[in-house]
Protein backbone atom coordinates (compact mmCIF):
# COMPACT_ATOMS: atom_id res chain seq x y z
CA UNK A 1 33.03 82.84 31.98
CA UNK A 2 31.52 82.09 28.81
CA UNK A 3 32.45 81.13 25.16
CA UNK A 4 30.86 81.23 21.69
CA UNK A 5 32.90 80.06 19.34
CA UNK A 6 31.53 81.95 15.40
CA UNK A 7 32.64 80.31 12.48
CA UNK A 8 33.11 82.74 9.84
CA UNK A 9 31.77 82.28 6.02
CA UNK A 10 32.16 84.01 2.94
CA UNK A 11 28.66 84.50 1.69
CA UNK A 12 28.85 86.93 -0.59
CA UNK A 13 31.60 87.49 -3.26
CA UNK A 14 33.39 91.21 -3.28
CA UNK A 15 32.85 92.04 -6.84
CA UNK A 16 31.56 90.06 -9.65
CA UNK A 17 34.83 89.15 -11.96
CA UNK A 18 34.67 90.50 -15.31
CA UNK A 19 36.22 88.90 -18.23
CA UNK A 20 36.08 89.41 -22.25
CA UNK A 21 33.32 86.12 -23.10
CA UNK A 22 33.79 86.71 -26.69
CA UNK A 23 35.72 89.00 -30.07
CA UNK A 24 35.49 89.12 -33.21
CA UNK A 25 38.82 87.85 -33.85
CA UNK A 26 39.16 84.55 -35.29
CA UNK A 27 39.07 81.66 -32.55
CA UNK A 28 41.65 78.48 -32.59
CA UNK A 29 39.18 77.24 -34.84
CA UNK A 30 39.22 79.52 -37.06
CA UNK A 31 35.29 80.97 -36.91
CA UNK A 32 34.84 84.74 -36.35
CA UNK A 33 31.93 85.51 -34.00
CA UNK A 34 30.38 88.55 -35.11
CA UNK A 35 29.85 90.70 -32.16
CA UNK A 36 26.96 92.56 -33.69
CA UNK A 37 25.23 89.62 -34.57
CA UNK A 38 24.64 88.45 -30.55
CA UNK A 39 21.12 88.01 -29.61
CA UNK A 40 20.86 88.26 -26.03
CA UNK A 41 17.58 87.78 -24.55
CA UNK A 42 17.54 84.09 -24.11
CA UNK A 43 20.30 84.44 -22.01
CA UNK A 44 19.29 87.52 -20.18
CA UNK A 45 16.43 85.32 -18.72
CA UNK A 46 18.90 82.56 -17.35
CA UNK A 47 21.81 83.99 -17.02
CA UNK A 48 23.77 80.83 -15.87
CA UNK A 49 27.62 80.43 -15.70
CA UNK A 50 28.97 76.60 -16.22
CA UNK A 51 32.31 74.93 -15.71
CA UNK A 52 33.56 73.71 -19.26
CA UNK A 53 29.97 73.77 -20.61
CA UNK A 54 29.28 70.78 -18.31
CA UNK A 55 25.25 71.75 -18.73
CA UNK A 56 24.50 68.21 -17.07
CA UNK A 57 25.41 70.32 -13.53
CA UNK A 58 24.42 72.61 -12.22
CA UNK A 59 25.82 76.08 -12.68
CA UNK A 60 28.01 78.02 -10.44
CA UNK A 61 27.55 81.18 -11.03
CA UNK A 62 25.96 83.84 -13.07
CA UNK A 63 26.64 86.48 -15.44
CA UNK A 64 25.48 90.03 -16.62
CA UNK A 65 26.47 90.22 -20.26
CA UNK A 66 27.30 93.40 -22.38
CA UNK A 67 28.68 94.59 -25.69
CA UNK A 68 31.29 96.93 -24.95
CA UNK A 69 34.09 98.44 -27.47
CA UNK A 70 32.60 96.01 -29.68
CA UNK A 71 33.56 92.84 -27.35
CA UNK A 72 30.92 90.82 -25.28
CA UNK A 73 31.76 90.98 -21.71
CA UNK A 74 30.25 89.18 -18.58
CA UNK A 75 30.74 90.00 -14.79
CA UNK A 76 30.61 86.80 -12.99
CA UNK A 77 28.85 86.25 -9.87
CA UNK A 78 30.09 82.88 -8.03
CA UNK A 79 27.30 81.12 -6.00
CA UNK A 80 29.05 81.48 -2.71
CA UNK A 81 26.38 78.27 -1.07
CA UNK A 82 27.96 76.24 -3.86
CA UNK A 83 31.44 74.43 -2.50
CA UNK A 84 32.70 74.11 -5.96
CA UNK A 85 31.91 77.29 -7.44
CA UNK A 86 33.68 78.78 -4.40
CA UNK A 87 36.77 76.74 -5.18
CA UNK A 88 36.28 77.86 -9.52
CA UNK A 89 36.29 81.39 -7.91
CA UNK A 90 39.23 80.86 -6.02
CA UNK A 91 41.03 79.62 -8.90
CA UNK A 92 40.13 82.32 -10.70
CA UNK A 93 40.85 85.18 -8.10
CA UNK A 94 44.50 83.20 -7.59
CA UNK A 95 45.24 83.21 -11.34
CA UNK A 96 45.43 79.18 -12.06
CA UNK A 97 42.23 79.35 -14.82
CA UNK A 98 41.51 82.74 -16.24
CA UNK A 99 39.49 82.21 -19.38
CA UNK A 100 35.70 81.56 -19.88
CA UNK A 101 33.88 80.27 -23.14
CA UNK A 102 30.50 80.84 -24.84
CA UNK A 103 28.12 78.06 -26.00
CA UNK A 104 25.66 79.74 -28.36
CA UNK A 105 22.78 78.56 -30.79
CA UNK A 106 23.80 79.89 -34.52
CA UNK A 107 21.49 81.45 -36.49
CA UNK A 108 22.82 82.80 -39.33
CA UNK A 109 26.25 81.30 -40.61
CA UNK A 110 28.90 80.60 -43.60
CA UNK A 111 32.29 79.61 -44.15
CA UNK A 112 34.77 82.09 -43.98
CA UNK A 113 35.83 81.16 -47.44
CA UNK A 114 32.56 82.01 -48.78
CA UNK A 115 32.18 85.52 -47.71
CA UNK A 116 33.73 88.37 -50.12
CA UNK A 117 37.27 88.91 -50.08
CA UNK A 118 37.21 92.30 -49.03
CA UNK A 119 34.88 91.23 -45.90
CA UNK A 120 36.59 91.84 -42.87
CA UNK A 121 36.04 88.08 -41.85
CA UNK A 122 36.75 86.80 -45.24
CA UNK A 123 39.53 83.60 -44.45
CA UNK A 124 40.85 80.16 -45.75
CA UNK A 125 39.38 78.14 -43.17
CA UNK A 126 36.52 78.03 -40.06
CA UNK A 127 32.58 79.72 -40.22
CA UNK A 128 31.32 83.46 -39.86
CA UNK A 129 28.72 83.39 -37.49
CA UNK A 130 26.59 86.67 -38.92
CA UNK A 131 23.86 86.08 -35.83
CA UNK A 132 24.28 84.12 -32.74
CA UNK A 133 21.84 83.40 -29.82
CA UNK A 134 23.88 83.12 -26.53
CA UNK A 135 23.37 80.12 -24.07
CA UNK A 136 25.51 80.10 -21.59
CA UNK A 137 29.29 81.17 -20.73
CA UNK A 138 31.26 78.75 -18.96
CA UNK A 139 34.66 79.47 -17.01
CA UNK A 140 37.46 76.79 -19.29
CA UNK A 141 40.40 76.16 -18.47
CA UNK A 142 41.43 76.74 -22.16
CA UNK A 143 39.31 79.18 -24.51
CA UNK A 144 38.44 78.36 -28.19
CA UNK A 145 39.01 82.30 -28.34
CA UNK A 146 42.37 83.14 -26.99
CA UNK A 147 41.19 86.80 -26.04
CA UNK A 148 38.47 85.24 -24.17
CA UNK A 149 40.08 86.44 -20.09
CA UNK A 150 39.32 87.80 -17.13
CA UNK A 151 39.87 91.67 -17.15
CA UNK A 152 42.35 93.01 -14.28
């Protein structure tokens, strides 16, 4: 009688993971990203996901990004050949880091205390960014935008 022993592995994720990349609400910093103002493209042609905007390695996943009810939001796909992206997704799927981050290129900006008072993103303290080019979205273990989580 014969054996074959098969090791299973996971090569493909079931779903991408969505999560809310960026609002317009004011961040921990205090700057309001308008949602509006994202320019896209750039990131549409390398559509890489980091870990803490580590862009010295090499990314472990990547994202399809969207406006949607006036949020930006990216479904993450986790490389499943990459051993540490595999473990990020795990954490993720298991609830122990649930946030991401976006690293963008301003283009047009002012302080929040410079805008009109009656402007929606008119405050004491952090920068309006009007126009944004997106980069890259990293999964953090702590957001600069507090609404910035993985959709369940």
């Amino acid at each position: 009688m014969h054996f074959k022993n098969f090791q299973a592995k996971q090569t493909t994720q079931d779903k991408p993971i969505k999560f809310v990349a960026s609002t317009a609400n004011p961040d921990r910093y205090g700057d309001v990203v308008d949602q509006k103002g994202w320019d896209l493209r750039a990131y549409n042609r390398n559509p890489v996901v980091l870990l803490n905007h580590n862009s010295n390695s090499l990314p472990i996943g990547k994202g399809k990004v969207e406006i949607k009810g006036g949020q930006l939001m990216i479904d993450v796909e986790f490389d499943q050949e990459d051993e540490l992206a595999r473990k990020v997704e795990s954490k993720v799927k298991n609830g122990y880091i649930n946030a991401v981050s976006v690293g963008f290129n301003p283009i047009e900006s002012k302080r929040r205390s410079e805008l009109p008072k009656e402007h929606k993103a008119f405050g004491k303290r952090g920068m309006y960014f009007e126009k944004s080019e997106l980069l890259e979205v990293s999964i953090v273990t702590i957001p600069a935008n507090s609404d910035a989580t993985a959709k369940q």
